[in-house]
C-alpha atoms as a PDB file:
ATOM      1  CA  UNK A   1     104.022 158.680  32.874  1.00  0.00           C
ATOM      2  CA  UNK A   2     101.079 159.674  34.657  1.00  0.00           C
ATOM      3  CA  UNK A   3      99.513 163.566  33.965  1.00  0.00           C
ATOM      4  CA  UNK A   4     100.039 166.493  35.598  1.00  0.00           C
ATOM      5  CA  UNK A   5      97.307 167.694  37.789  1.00  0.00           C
ATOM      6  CA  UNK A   6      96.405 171.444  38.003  1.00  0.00           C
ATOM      7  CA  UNK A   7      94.650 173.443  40.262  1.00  0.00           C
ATOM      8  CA  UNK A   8      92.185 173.993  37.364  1.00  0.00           C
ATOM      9  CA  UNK A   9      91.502 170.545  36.910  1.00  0.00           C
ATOM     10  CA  UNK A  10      91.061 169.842  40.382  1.00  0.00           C
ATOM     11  CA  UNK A  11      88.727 173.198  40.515  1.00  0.00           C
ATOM     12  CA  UNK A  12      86.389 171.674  37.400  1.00  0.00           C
ATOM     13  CA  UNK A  13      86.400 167.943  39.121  1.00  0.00           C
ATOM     14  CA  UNK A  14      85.196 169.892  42.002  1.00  0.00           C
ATOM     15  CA  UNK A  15      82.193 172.010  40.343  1.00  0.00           C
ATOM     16  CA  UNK A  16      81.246 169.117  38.239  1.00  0.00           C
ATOM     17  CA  UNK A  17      80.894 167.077  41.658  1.00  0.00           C
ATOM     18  CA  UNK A  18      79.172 169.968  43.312  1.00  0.00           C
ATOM     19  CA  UNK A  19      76.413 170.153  40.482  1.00  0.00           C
ATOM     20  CA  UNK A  20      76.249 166.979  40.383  1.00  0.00           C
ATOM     21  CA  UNK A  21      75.537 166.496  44.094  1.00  0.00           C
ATOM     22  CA  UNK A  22      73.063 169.757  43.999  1.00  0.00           C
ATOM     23  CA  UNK A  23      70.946 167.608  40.912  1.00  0.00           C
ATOM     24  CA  UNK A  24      70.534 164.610  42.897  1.00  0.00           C
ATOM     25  CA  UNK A  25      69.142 167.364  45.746  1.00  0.00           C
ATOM     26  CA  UNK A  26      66.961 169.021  43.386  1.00  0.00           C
ATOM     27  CA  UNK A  27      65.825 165.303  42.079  1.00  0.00           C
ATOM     28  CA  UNK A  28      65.076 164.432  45.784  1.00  0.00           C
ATOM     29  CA  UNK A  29      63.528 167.721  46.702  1.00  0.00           C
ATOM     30  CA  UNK A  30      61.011 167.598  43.290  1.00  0.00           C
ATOM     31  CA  UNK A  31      60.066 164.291  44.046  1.00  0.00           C
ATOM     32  CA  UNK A  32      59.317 165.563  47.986  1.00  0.00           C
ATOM     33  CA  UNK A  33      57.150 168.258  46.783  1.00  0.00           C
ATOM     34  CA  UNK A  34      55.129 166.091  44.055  1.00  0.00           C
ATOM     35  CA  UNK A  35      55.296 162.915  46.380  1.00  0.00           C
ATOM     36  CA  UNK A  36      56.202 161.261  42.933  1.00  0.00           C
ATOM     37  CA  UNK A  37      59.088 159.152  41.985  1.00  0.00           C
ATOM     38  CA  UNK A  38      58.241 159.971  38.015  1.00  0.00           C
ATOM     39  CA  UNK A  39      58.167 163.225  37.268  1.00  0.00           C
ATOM     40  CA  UNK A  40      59.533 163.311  33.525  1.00  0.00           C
ATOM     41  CA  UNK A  41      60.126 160.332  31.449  1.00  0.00           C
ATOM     42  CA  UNK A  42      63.536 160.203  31.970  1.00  0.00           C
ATOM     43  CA  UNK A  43      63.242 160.375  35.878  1.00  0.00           C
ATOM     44  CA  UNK A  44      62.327 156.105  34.646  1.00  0.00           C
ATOM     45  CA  UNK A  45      61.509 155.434  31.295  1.00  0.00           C
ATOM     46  CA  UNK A  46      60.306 152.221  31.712  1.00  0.00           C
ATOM     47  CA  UNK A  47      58.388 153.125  34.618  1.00  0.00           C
ATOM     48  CA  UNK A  48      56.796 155.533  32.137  1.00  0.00           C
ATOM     49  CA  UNK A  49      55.476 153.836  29.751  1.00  0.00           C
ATOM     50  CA  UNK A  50      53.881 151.131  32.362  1.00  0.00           C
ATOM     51  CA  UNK A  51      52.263 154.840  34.068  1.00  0.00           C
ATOM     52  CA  UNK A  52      50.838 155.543  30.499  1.00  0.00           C
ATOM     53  CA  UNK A  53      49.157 152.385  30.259  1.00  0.00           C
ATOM     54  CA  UNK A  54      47.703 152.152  33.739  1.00  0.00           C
ATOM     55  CA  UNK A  55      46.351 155.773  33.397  1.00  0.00           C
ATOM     56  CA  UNK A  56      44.712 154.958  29.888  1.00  0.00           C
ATOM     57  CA  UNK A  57      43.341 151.955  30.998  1.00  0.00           C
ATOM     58  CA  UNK A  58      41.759 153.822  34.381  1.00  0.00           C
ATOM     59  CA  UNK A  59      40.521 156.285  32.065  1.00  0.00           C
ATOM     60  CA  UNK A  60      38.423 153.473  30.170  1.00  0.00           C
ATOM     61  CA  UNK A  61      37.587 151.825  33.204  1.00  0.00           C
ATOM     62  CA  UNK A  62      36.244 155.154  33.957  1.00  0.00           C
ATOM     63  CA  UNK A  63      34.236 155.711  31.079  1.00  0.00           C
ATOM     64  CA  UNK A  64      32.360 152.359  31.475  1.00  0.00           C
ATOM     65  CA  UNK A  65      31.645 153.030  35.592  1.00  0.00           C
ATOM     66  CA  UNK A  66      29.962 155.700  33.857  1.00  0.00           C
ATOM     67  CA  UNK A  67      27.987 153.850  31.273  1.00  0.00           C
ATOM     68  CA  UNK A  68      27.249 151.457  34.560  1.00  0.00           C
ATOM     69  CA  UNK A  69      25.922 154.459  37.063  1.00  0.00           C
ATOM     70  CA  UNK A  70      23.798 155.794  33.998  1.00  0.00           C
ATOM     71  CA  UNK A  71      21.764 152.440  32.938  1.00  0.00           C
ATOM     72  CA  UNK A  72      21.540 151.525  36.382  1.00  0.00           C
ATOM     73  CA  UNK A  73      19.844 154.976  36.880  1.00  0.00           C
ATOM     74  CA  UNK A  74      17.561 154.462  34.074  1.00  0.00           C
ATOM     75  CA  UNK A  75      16.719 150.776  34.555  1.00  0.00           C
ATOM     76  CA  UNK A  76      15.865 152.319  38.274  1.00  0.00           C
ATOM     77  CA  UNK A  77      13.250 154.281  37.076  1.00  0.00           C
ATOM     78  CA  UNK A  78      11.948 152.536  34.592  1.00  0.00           C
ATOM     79  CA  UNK A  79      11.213 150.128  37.435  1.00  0.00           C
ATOM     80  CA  UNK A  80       9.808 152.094  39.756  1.00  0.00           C
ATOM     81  CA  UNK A  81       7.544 153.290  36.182  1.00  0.00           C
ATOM     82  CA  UNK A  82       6.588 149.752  35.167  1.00  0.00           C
ATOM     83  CA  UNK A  83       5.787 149.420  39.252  1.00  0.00           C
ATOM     84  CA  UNK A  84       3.273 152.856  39.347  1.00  0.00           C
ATOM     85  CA  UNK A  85       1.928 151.308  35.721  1.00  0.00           C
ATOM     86  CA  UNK A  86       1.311 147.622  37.294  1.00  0.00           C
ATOM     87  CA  UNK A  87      -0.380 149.258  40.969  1.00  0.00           C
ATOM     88  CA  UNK A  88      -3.000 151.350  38.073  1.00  0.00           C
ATOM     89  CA  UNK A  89      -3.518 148.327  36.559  1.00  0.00           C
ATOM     90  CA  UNK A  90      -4.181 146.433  39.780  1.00  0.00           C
ATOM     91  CA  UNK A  91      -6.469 148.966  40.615  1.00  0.00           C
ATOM     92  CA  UNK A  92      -8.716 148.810  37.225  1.00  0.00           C
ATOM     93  CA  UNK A  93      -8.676 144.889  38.146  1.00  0.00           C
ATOM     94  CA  UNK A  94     -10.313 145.644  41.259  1.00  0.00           C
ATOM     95  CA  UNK A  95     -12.705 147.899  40.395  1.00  0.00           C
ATOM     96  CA  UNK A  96     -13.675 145.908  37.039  1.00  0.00           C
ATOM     97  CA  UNK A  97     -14.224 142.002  39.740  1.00  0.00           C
ATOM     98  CA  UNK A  98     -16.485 144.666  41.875  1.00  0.00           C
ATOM     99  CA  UNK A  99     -18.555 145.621  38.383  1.00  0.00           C
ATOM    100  CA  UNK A 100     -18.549 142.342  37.254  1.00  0.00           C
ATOM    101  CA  UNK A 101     -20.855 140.434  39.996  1.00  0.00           C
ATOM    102  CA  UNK A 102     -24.016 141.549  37.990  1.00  0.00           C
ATOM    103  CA  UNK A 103     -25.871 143.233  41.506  1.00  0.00           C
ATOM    104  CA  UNK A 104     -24.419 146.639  40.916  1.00  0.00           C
ATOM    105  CA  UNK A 105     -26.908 149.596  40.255  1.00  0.00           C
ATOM    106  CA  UNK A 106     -26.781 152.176  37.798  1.00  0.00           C
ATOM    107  CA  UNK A 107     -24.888 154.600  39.573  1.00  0.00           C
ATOM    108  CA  UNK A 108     -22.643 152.308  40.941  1.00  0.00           C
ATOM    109  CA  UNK A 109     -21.353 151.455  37.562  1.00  0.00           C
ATOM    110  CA  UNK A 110     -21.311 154.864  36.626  1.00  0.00           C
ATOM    111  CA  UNK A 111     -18.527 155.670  39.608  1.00  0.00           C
ATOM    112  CA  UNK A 112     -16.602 152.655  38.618  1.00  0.00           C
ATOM    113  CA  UNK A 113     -16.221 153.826  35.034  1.00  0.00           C
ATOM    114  CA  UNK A 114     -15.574 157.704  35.897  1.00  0.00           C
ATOM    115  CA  UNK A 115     -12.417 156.212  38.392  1.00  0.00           C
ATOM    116  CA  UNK A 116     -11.593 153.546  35.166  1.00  0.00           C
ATOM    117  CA  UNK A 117     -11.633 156.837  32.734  1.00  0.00           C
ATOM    118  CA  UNK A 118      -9.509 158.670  35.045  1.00  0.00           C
ATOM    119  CA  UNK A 119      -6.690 155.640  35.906  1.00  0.00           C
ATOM    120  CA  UNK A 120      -7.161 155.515  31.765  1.00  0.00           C
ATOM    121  CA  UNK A 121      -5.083 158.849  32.023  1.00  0.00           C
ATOM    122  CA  UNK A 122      -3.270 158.252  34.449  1.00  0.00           C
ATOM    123  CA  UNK A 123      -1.610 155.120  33.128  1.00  0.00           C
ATOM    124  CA  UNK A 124      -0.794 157.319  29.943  1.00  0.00           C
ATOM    125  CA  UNK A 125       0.898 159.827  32.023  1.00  0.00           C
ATOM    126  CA  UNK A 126       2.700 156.585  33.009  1.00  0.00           C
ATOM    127  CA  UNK A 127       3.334 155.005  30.041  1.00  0.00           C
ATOM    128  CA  UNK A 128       4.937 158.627  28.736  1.00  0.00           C
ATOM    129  CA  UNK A 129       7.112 159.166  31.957  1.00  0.00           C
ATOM    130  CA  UNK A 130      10.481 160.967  31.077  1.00  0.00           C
ATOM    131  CA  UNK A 131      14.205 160.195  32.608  1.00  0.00           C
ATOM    132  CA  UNK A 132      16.762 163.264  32.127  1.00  0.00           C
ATOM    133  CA  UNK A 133      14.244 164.762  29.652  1.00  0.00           C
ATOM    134  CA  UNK A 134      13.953 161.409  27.712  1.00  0.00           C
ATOM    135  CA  UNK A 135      10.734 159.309  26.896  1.00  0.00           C
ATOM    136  CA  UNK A 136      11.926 156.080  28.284  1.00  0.00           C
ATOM    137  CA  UNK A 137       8.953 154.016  26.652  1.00  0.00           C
ATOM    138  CA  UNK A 138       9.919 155.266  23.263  1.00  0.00           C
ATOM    139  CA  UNK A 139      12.936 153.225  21.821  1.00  0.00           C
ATOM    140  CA  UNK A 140      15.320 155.240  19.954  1.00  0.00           C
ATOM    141  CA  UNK A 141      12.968 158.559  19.488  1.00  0.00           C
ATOM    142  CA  UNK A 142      13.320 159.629  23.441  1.00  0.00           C
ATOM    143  CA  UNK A 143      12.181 163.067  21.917  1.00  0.00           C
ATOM    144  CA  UNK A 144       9.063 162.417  21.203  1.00  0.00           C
ATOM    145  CA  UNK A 145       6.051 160.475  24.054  1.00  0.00           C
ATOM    146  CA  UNK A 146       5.304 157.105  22.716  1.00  0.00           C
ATOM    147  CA  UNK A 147       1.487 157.538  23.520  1.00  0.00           C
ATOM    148  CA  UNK A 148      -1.055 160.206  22.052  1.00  0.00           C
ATOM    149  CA  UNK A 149      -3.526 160.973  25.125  1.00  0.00           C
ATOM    150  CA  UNK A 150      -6.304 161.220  22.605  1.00  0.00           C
ATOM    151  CA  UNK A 151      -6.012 157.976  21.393  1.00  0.00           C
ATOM    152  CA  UNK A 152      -3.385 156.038  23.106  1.00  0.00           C
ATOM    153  CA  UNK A 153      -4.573 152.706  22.263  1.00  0.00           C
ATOM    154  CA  UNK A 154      -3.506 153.254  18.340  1.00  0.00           C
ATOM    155  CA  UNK A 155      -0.008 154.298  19.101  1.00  0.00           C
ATOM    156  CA  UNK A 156       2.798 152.358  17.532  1.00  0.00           C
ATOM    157  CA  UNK A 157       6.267 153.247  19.777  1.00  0.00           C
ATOM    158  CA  UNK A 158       9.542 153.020  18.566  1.00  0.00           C
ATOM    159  CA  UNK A 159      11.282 149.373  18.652  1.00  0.00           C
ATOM    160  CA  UNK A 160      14.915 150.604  18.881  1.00  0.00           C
ATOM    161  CA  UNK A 161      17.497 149.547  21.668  1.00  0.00           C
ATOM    162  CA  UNK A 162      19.609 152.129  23.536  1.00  0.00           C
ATOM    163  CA  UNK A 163      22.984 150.312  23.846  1.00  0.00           C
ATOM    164  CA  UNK A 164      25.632 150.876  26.712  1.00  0.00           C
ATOM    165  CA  UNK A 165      29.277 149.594  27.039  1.00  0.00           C
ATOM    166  CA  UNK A 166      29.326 148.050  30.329  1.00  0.00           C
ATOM    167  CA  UNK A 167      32.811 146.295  29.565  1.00  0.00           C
ATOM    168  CA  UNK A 168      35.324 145.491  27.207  1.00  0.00           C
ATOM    169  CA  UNK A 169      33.565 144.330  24.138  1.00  0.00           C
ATOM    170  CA  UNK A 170      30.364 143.809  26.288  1.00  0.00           C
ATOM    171  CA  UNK A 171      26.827 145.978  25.560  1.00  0.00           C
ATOM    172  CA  UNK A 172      23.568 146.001  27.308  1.00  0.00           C
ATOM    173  CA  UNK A 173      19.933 146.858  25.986  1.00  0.00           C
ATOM    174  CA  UNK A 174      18.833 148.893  28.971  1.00  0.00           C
ATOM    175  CA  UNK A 175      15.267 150.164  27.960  1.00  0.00           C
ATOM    176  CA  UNK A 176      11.937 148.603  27.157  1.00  0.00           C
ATOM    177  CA  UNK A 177       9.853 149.720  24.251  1.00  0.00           C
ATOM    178  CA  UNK A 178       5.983 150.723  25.084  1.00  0.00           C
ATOM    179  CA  UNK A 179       4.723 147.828  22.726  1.00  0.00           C
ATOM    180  CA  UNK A 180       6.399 145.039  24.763  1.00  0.00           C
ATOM    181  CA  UNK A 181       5.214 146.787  28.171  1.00  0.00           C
ATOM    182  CA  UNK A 182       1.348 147.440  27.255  1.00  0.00           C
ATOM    183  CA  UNK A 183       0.907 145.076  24.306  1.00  0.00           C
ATOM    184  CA  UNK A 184       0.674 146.423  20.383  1.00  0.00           C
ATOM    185  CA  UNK A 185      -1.325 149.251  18.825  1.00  0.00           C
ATOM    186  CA  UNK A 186      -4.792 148.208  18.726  1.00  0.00           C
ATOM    187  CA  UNK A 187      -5.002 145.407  21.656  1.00  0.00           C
ATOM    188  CA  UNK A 188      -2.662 147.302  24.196  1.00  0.00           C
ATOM    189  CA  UNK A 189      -4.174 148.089  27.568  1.00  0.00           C
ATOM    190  CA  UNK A 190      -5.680 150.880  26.675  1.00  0.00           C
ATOM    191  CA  UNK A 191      -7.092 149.238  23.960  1.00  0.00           C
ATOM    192  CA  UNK A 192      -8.693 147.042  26.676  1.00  0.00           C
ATOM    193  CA  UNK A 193      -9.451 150.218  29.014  1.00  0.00           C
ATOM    194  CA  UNK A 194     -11.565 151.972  25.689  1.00  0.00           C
ATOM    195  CA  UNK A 195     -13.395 148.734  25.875  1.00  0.00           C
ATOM    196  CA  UNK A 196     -13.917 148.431  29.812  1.00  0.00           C
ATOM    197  CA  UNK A 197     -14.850 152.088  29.849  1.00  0.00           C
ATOM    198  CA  UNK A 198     -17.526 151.634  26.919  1.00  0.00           C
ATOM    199  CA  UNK A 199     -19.233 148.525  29.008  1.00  0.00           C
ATOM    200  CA  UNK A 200     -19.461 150.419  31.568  1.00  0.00           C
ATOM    201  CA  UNK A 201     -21.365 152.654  30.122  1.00  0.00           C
ATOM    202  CA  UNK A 202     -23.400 150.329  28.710  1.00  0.00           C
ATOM    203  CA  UNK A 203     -24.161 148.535  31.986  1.00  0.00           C
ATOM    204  CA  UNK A 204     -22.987 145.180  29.404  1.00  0.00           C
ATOM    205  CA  UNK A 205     -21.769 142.546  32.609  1.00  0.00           C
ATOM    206  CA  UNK A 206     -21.007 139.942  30.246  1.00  0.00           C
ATOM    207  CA  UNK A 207     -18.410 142.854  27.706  1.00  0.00           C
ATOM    208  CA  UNK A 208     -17.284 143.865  31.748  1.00  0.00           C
ATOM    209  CA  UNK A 209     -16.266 140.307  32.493  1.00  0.00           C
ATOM    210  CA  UNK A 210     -14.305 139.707  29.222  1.00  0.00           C
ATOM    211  CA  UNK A 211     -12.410 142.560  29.857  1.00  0.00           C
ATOM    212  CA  UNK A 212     -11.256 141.211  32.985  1.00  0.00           C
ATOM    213  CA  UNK A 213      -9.271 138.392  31.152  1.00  0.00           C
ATOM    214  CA  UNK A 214      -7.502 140.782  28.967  1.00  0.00           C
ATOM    215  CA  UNK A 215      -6.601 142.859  31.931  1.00  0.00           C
ATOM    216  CA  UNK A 216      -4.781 139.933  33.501  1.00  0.00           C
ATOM    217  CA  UNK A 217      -3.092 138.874  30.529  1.00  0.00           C
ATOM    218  CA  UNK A 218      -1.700 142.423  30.438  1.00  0.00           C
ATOM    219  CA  UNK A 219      -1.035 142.913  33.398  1.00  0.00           C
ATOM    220  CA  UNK A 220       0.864 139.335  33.642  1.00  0.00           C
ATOM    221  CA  UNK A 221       3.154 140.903  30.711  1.00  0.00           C
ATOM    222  CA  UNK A 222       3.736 143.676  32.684  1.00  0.00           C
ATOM    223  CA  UNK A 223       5.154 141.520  35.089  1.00  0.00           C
ATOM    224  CA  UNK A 224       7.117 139.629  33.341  1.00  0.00           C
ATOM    225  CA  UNK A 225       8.599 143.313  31.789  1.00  0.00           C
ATOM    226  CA  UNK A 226       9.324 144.052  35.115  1.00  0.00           C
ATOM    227  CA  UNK A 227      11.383 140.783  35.882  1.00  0.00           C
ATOM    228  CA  UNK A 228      13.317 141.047  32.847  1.00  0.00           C
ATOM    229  CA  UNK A 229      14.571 144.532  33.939  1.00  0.00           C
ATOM    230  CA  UNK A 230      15.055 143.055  37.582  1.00  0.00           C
ATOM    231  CA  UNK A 231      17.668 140.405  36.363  1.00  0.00           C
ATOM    232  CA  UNK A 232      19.176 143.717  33.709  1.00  0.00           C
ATOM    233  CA  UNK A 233      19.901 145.319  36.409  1.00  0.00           C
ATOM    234  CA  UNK A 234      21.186 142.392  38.643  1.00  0.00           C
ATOM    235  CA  UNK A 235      23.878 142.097  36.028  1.00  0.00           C
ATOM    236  CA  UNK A 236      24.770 145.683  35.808  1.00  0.00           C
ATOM    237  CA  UNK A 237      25.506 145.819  39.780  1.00  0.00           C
ATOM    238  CA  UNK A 238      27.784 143.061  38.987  1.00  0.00           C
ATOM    239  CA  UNK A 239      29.855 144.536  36.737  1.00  0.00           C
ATOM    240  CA  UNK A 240      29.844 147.721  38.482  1.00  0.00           C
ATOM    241  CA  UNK A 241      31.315 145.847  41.180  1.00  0.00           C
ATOM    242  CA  UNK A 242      34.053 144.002  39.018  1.00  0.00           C
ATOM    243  CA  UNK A 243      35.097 147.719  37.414  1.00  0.00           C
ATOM    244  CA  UNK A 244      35.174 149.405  41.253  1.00  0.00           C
ATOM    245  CA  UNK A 245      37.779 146.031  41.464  1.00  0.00           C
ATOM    246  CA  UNK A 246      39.743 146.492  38.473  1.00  0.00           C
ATOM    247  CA  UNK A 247      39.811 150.489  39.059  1.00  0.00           C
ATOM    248  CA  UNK A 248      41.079 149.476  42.875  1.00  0.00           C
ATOM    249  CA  UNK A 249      44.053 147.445  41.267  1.00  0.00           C
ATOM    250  CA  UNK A 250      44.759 149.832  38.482  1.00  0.00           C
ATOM    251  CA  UNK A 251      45.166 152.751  40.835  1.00  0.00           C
ATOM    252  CA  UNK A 252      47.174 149.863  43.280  1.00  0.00           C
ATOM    253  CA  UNK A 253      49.524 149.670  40.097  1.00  0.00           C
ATOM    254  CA  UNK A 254      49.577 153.020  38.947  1.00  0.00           C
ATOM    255  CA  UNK A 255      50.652 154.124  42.378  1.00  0.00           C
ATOM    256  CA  UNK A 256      53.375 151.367  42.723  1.00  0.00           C
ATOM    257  CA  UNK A 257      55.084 152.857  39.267  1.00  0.00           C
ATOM    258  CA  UNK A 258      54.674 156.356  40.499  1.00  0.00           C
ATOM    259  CA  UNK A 259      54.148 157.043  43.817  1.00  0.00           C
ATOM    260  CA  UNK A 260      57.608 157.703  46.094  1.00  0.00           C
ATOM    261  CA  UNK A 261      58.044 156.196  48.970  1.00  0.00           C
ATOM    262  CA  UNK A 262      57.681 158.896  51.326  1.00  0.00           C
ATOM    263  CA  UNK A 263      60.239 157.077  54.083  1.00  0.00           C
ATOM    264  CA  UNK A 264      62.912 155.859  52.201  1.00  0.00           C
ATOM    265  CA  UNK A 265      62.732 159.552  50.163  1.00  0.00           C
ATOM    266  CA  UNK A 266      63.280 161.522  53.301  1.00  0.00           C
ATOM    267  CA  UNK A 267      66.100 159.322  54.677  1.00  0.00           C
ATOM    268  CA  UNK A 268      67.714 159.735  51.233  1.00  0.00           C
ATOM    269  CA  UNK A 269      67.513 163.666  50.939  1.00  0.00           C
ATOM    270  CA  UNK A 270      68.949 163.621  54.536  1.00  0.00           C
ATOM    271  CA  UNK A 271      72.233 161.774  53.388  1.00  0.00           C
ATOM    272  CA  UNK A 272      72.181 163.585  50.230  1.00  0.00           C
ATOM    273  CA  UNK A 273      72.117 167.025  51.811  1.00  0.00           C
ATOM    274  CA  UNK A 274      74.754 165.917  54.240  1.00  0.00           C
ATOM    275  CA  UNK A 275      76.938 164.480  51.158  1.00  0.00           C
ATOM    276  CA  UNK A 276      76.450 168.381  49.409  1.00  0.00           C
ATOM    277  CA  UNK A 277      77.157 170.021  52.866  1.00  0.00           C
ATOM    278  CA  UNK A 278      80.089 167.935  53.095  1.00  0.00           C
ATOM    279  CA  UNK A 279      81.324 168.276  49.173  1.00  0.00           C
ATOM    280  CA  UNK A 280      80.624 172.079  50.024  1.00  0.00           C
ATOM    281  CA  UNK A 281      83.131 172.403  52.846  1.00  0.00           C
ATOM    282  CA  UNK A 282      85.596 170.303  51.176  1.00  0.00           C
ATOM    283  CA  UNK A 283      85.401 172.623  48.183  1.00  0.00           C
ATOM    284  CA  UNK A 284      85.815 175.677  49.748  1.00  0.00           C
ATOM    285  CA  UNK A 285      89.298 174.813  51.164  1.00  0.00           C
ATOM    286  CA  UNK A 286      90.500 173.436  48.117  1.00  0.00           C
ATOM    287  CA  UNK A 287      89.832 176.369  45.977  1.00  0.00           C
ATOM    288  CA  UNK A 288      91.476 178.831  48.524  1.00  0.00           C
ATOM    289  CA  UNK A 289      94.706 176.854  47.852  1.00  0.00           C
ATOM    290  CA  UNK A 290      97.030 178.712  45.546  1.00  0.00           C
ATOM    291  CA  UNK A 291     100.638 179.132  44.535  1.00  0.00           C
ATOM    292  CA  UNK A 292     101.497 181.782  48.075  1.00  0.00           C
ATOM    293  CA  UNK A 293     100.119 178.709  50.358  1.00  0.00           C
ATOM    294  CA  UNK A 294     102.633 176.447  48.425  1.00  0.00           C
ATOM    295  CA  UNK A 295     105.432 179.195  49.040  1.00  0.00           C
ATOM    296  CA  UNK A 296     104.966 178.992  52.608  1.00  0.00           C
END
């Protein structure tokens, strides 16, 4: 035999379809004013946990775009260093084939060594150039300037790499130690500029001439210093292009799991707030019913 129904059971069925009518509103109406579909793990907790991963792995991704814009930045200017160093040491070159040709007077020789003494310093400015306060010719110890400007040819510079993370698993050396750029303590190009200078001096052609060898062996290392940072920083564009691509997709993803679609919400919360309006007006004649309208 089937139950009797009350007015107070029809009056809870009511309110429990009212509040649940009003939640699925409220659900709509959140997700309007966030323009997100996942607002609480239990609005999709599967969705959830693919959000989680897709925001930690953005936030890596991050991190390394980071690692990328900052060596790129430093291989820049250590470029653009090893470029002022190499147009110094194209200079001496000149002036030291123009000393060399044995007709030169006195004075003549004189000039030519004051200009020498004075790219000397100028290359040590160089060769101690700073990037974001750091001695970029100095390994490891970016504190401290590689070269002494009293006696720069007998300084020994630190031999340490400065690592990035450019990628999963993947780390780049992206400086160059003052030893490989202007040759070792003791036959570096300063070394070779003492020596220039002193010939000079000495009005010694043949000491002037040797000199001019060493110069082009050092400055062919600085070359080849300067290509090896080229093809560093070749590779670092290229995988700050792949992370712009895998940050593109991640944030494609992310936005797929999260993201509400704008149309479909608003033609939802339309039918929605007709179904409430509807429940509403339905509800209010049932619960003016009672036992007098019966008696009628």
């Amino acid at each position: 035999m089937p139950g009797r129904v009350t007015q107070s059971m029809m009056n809870t069925q009511l309110l429990t379809n009212l509040n649940n009518n009003m939640n699925r509103l409220s659900n709509m109406q959140n997700q309007m004013s966030t323009t997100r579909k996942i607002n609480k793990p239990s609005d999709d907790p599967v969705g959830i946990t693919y959000s989680m991963r897709y925001r930690s792995e953005l936030a890596t991704n991050d991190q390394y775009t980071k690692n990328v814009d900052e060596a790129i930045s430093w291989m820049d200017n250590t470029d653009t260093m090893l470029g002022q160093a190499g147009s110094v040491i194209q200079r001496i070159r000149e002036l030291t084939v123009q000393a060399a040709n044995g007709t030169n007077p006195e004075d003549a020789l004189k000039a030519v060594r004051n200009e020498v003494d004075q790219l000397s310093s100028q290359l040590v400015d160089v060769a101690n150039s700073q990037f974001n306060g750091k001695y970029i010719f100095n390994g490891q110890m970016t504190d401290q300037p590689p070269y002494s400007a009293d006696s720069p040819e007998a300084s020994v510079t630190d031999g340490g790499q400065i690592q990035y993370s450019i990628g999963n698993g993947t780390k780049i050396g992206i400086n160059v130690t003052g030893n490989r750029v202007f040759g070792e303590a003791g036959d570096n190009v300063f070394s070779v500029l003492k020596g220039l200078s002193a010939s000079l001096g000495a009005g010694d052609q043949t000491g002037v001439s040797a000199m001019l060898e060493k110069l082009d062996v050092r400055l062919q290392q600085l070359l080849n210093v300067r290509s090896d940072v080229g093809a560093k920083t070749n590779r670092v564009e290229l995988a700050q292009d792949r992370l712009g691509d895998i940050s593109t997709n991640l944030q494609t993803l992310q936005s797929k799991t999260e993201d509400a679609d704008m149309a479909e919400l608003i033609t939802n919360m339309k039918t929605q707030e007709n179904v409430y309006e509807s429940s509403l007006s339905v509800g209010a004649k049932l619960i003016q019913q009672s036992l007098i309208d019966f008696l009628r």
